[in-house]
C-alpha atoms as a PDB file:
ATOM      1  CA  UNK A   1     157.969  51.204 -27.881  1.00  0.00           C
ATOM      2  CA  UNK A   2     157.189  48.015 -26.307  1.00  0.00           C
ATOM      3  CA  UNK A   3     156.664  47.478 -22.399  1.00  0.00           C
ATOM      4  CA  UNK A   4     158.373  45.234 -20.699  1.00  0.00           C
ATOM      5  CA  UNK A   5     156.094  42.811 -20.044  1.00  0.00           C
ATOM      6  CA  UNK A   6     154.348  42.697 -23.110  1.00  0.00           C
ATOM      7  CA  UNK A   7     152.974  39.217 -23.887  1.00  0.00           C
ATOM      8  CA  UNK A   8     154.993  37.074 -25.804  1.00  0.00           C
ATOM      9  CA  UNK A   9     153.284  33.876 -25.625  1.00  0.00           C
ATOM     10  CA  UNK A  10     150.005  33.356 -27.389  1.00  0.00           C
ATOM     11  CA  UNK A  11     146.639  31.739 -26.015  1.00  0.00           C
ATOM     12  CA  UNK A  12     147.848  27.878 -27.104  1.00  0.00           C
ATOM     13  CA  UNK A  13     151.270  27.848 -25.478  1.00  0.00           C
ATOM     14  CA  UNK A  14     149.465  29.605 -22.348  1.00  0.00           C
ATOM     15  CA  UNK A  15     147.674  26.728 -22.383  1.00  0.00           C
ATOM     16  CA  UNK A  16     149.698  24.120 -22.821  1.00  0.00           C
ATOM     17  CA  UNK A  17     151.944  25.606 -19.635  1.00  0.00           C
ATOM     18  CA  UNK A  18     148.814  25.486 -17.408  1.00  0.00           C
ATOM     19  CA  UNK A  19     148.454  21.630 -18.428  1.00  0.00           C
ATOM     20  CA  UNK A  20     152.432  20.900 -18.014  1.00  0.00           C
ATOM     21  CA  UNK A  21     152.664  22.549 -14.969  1.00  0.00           C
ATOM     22  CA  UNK A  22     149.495  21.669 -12.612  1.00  0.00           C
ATOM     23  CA  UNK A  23     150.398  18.047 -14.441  1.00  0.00           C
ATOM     24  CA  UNK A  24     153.319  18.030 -12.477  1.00  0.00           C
ATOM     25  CA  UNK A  25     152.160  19.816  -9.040  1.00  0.00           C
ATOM     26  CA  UNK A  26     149.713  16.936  -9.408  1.00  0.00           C
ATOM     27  CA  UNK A  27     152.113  14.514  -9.790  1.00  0.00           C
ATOM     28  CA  UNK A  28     153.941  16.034  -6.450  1.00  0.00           C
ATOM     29  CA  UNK A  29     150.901  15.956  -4.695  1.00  0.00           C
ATOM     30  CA  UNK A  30     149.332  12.615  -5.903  1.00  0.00           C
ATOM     31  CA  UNK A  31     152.549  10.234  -5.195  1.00  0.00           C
ATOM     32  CA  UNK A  32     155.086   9.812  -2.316  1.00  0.00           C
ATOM     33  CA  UNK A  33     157.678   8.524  -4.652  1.00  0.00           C
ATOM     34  CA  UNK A  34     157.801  12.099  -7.056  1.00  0.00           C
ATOM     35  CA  UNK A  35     160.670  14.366  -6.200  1.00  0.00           C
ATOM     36  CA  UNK A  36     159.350  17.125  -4.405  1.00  0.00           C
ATOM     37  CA  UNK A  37     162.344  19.371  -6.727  1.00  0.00           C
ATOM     38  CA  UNK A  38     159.623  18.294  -9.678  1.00  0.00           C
ATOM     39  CA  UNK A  39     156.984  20.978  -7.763  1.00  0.00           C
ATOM     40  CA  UNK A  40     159.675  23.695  -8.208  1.00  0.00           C
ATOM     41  CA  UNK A  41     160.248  22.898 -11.510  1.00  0.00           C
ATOM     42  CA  UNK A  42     156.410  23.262 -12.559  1.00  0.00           C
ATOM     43  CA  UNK A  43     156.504  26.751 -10.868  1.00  0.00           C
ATOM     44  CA  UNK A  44     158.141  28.065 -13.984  1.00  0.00           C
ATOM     45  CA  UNK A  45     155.566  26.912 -16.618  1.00  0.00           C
ATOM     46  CA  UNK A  46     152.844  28.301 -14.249  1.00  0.00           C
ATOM     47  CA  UNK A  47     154.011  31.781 -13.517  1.00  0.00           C
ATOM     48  CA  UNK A  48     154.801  31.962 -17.158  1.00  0.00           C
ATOM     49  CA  UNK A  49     151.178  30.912 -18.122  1.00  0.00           C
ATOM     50  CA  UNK A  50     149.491  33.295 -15.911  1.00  0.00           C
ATOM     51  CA  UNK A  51     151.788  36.430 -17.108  1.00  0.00           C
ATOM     52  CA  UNK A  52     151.453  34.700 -20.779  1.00  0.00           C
ATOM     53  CA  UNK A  53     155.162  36.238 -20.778  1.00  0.00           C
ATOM     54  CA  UNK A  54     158.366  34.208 -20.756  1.00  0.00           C
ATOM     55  CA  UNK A  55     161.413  35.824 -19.645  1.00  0.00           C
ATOM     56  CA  UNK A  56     163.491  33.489 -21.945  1.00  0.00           C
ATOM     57  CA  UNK A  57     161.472  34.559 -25.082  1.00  0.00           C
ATOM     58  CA  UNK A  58     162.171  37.848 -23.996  1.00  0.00           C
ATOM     59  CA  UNK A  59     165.916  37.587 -24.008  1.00  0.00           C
ATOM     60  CA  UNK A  60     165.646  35.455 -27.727  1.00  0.00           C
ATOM     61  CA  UNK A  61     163.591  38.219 -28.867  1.00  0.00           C
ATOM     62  CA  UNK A  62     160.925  35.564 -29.426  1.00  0.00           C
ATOM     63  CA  UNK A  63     157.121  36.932 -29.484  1.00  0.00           C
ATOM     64  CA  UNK A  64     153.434  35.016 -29.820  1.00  0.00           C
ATOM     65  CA  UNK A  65     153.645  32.810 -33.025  1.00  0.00           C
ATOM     66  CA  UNK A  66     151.625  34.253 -36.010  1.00  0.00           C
ATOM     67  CA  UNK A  67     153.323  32.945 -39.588  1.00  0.00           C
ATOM     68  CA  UNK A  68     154.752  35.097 -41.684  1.00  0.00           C
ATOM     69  CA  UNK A  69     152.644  34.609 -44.745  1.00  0.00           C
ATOM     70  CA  UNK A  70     149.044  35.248 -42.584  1.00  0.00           C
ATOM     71  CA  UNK A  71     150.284  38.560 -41.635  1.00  0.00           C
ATOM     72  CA  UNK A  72     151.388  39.096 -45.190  1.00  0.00           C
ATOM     73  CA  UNK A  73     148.235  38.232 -46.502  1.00  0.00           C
ATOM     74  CA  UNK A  74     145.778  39.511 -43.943  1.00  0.00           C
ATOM     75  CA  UNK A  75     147.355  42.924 -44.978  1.00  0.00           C
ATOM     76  CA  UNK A  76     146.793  42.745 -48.334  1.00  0.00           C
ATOM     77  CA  UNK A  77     142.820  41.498 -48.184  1.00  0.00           C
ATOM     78  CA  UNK A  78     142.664  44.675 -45.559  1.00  0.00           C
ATOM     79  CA  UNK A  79     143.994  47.234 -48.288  1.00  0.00           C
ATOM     80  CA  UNK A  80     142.397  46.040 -50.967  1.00  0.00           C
END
């Protein structure tokens, strides 16, 4: 059994959340002319990133991204 909140995104996505979203808080911040909706919207991609779980890969019953094959393999050099 799973927990809710189990982590579904993996250290790369994480990441690349962190950039996307203080990218566009600094774009808020750094420019009179950016829509201050554009801070709300880079809440999302932030809360995400510091959960590393998405409530939308939750509901698609989408987890972290490890290929098929690697698992498939790494299991069979492990029980040989």
């Amino acid at each position: 059994m799973t927990s809710l909140l189990a982590q579904n995104l993996g250290r790369t996505e994480t990441s690349l959340r962190w950039i996307l979203g203080g990218g566009l808080i600094m774009a808020v911040l750094s420019s009179a002319y950016t829509p201050a909706w554009l801070a709300l919207l880079a809440a999302y991609p932030v809360f995400t990133a510091i959960l590393a779980w998405d409530p939308l890969y939750a509901m698609l019953g989408l987890t972290k991204s490890v290929p098929a094959f690697r698992t498939d393999r790494l299991a069979s050099q492990v029980s040989s």
